[in-house]
N, C-alpha and C. Protein backbone atom coordinates (compact mmCIF):
# COMPACT_ATOMS: atom_id res chain seq x y z
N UNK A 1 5.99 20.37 -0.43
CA UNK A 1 4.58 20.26 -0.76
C UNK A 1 4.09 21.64 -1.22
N UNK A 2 2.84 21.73 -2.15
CA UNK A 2 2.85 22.94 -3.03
C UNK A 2 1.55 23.15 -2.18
N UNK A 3 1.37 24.43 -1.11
CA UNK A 3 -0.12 24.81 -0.25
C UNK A 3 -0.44 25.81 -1.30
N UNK A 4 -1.93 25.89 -1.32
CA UNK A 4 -2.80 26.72 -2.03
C UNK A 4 -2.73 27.92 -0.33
N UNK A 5 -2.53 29.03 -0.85
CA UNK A 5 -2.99 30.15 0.05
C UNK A 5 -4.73 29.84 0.26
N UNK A 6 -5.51 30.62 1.38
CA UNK A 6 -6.48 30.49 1.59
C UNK A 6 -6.82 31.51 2.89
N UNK A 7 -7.93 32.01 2.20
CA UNK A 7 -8.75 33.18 3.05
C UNK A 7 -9.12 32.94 4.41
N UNK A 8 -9.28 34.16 4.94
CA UNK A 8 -10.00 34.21 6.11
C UNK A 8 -11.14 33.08 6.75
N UNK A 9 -11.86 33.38 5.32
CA UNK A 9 -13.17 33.26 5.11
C UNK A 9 -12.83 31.78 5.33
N UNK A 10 -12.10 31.66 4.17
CA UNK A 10 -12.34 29.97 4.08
C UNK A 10 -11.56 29.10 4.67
N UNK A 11 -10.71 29.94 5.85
CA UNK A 11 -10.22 29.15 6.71
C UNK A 11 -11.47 29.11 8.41
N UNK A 12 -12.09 30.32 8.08
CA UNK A 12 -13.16 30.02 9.23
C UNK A 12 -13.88 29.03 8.64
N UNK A 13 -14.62 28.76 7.46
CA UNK A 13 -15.37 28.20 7.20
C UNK A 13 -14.73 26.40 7.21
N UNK A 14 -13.85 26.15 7.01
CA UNK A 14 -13.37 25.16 6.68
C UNK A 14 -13.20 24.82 8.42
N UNK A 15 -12.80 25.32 9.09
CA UNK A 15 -12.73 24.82 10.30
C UNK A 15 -13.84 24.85 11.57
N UNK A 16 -14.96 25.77 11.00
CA UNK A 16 -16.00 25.83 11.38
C UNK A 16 -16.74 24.13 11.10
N UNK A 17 -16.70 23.76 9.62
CA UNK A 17 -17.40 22.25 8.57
C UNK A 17 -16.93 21.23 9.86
N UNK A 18 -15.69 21.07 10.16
CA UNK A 18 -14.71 20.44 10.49
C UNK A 18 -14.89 20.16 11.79
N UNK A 19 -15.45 21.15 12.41
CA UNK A 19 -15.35 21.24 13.95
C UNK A 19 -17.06 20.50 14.34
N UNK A 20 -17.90 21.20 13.61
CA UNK A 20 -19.15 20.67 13.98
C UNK A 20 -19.21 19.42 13.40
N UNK A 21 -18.78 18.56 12.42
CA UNK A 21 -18.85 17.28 11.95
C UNK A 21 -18.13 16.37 12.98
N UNK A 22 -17.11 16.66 13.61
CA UNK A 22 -16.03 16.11 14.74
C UNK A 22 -17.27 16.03 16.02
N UNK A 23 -17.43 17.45 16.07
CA UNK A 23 -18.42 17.43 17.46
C UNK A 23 -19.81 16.92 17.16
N UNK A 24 -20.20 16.81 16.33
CA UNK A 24 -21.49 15.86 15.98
C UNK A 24 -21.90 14.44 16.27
N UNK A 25 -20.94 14.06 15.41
CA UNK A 25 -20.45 12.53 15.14
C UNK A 25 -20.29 12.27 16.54
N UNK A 26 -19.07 12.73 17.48
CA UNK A 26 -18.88 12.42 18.84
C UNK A 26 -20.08 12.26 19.73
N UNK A 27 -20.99 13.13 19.60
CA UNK A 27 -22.41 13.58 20.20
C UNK A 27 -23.23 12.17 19.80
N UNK A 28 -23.22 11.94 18.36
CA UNK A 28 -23.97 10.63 18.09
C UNK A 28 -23.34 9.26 17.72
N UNK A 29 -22.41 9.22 18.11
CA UNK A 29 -21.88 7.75 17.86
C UNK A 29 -21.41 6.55 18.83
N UNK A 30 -22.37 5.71 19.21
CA UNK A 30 -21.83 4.86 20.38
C UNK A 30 -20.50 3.97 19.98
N UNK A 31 -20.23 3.05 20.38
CA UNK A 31 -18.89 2.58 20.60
C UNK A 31 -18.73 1.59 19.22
N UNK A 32 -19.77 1.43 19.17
CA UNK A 32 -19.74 -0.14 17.77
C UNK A 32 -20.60 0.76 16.51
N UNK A 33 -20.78 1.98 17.11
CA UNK A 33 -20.97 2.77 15.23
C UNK A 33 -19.45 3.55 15.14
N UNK A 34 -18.78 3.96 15.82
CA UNK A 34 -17.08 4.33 15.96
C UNK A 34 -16.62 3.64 15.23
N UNK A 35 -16.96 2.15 15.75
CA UNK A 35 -15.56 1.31 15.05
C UNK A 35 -16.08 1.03 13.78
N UNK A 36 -17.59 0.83 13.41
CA UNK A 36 -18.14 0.55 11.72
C UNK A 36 -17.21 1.94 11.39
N UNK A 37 -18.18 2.90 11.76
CA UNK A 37 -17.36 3.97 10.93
C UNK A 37 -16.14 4.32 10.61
N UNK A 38 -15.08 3.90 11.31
CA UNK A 38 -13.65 4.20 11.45
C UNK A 38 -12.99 2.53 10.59
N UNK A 39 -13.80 1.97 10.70
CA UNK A 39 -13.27 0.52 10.16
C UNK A 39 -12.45 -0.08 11.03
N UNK A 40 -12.73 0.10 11.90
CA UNK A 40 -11.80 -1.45 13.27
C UNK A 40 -12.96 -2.27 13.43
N UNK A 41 -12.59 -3.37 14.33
CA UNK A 41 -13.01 -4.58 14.58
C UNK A 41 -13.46 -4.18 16.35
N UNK A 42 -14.69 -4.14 16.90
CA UNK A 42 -14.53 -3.57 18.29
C UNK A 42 -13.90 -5.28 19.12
N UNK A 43 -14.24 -6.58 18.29
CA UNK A 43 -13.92 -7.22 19.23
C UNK A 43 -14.52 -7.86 20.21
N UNK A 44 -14.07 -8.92 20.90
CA UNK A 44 -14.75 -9.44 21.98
C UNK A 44 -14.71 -8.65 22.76
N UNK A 45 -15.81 -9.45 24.06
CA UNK A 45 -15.34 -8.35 25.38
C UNK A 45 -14.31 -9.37 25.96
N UNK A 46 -13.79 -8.66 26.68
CA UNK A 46 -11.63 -8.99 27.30
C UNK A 46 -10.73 -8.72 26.50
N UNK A 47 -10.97 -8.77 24.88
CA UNK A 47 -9.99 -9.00 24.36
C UNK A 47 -9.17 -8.15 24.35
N UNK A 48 -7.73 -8.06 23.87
CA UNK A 48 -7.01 -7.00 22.87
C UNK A 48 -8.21 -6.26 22.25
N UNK A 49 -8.40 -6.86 20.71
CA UNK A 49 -8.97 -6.50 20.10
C UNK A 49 -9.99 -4.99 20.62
N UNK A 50 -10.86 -5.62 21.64
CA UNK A 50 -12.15 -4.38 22.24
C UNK A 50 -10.93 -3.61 23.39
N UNK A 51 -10.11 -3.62 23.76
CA UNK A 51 -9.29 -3.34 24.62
C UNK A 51 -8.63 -1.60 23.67
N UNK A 52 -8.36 -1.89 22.17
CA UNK A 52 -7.41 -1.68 21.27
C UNK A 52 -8.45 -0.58 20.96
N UNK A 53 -9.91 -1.04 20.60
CA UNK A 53 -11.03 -0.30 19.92
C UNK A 53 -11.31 0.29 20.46
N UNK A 54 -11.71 -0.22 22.08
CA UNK A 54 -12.03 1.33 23.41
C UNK A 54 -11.16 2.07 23.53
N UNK A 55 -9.75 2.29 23.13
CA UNK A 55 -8.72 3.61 23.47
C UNK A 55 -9.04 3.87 22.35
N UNK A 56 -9.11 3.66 21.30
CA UNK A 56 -9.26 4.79 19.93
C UNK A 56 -10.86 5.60 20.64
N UNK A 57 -11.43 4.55 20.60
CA UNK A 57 -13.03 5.76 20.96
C UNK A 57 -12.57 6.30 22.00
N UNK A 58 -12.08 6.03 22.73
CA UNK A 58 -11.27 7.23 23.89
C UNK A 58 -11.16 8.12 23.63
N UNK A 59 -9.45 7.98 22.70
CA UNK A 59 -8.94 9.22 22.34
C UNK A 59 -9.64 10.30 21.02
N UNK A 60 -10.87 9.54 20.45
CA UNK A 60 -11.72 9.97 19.69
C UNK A 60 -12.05 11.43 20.66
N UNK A 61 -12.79 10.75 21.80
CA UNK A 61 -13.70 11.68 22.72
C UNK A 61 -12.89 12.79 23.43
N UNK A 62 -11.80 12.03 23.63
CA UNK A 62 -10.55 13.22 24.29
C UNK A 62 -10.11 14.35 23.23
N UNK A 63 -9.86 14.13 21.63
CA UNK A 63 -9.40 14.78 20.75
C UNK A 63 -10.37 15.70 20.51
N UNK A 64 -11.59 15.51 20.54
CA UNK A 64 -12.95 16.23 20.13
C UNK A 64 -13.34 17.18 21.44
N UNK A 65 -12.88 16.84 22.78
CA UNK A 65 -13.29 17.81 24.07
C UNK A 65 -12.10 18.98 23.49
N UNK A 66 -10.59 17.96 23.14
CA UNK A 66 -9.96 19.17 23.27
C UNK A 66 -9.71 20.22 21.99
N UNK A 67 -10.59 19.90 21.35
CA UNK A 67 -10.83 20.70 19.98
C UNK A 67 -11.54 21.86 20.03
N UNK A 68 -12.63 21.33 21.40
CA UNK A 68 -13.76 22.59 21.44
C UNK A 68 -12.95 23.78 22.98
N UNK A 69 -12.49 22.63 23.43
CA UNK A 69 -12.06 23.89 24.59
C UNK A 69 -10.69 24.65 23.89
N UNK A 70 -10.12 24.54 22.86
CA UNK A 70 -9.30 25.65 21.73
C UNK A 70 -10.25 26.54 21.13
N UNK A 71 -11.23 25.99 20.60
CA UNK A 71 -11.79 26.87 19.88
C UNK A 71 -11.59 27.04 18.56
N UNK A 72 -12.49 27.58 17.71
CA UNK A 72 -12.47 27.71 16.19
C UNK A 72 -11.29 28.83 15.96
N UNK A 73 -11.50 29.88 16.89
CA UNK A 73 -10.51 30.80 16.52
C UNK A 73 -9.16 30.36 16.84
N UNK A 74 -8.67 29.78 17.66
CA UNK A 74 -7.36 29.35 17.36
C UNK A 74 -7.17 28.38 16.55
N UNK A 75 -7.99 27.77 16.34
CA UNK A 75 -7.65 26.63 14.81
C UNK A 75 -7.76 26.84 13.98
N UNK A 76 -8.62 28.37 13.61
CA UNK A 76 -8.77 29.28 12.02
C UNK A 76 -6.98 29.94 12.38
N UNK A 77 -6.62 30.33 13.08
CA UNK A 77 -5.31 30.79 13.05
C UNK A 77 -4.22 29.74 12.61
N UNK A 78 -3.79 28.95 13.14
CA UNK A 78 -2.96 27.32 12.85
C UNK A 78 -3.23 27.09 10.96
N UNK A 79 -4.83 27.31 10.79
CA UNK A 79 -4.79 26.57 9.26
C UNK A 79 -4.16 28.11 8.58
N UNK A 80 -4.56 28.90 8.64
CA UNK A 80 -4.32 30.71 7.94
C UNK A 80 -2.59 30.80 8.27
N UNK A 81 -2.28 29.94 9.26
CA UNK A 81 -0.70 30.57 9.39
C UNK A 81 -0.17 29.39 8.41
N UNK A 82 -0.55 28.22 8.41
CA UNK A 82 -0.04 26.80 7.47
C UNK A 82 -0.24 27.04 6.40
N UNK A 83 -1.49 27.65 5.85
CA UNK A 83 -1.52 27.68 4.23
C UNK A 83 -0.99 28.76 3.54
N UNK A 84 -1.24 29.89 4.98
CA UNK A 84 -0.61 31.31 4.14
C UNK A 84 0.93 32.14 4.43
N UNK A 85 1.75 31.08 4.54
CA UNK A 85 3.00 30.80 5.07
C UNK A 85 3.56 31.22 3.57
């Protein structure tokens, strides 16, 4: 795969966009705007289906805690070491 190098700058910035849109969305989205937004089906209640839809909004909420307790600065590092490899 052909990576474009990329700055400081615009690896803070890009993961700065990234981080507050993740932590936003999480902040405002109940369980049946998740699944509109993400495009699943939440489902009855018992089913599979809402069974299937509540672990994604799960791991939605789990992926987004553990995004902020890393921090921007180690995830501006990860994208700056991937693109400028």
């Amino acid at each position: 795969m052909n990576k474009t190098q990329i700055s400081t700058k615009s690896s803070e910035q890009l993961v700065k966009y990234f981080c507050t849109a993740i932590s936003t969305q999480h902040w405002n989205l109940n369980f049946f705007r998740f699944c509109e937004v993400v495009g699943i089906e939440p489902g009855e209640e018992d089913s599979g289906q809402r069974l299937y839809a509540f672990e994604k909004f799960k791991q939605f909420s789990e992926a987004t805690s553990a995004l902020n307790t890393l921090g921007t600065d180690f995830l501006k590092a990860l994208v700056e070491d991937y693109y400028n490899k």
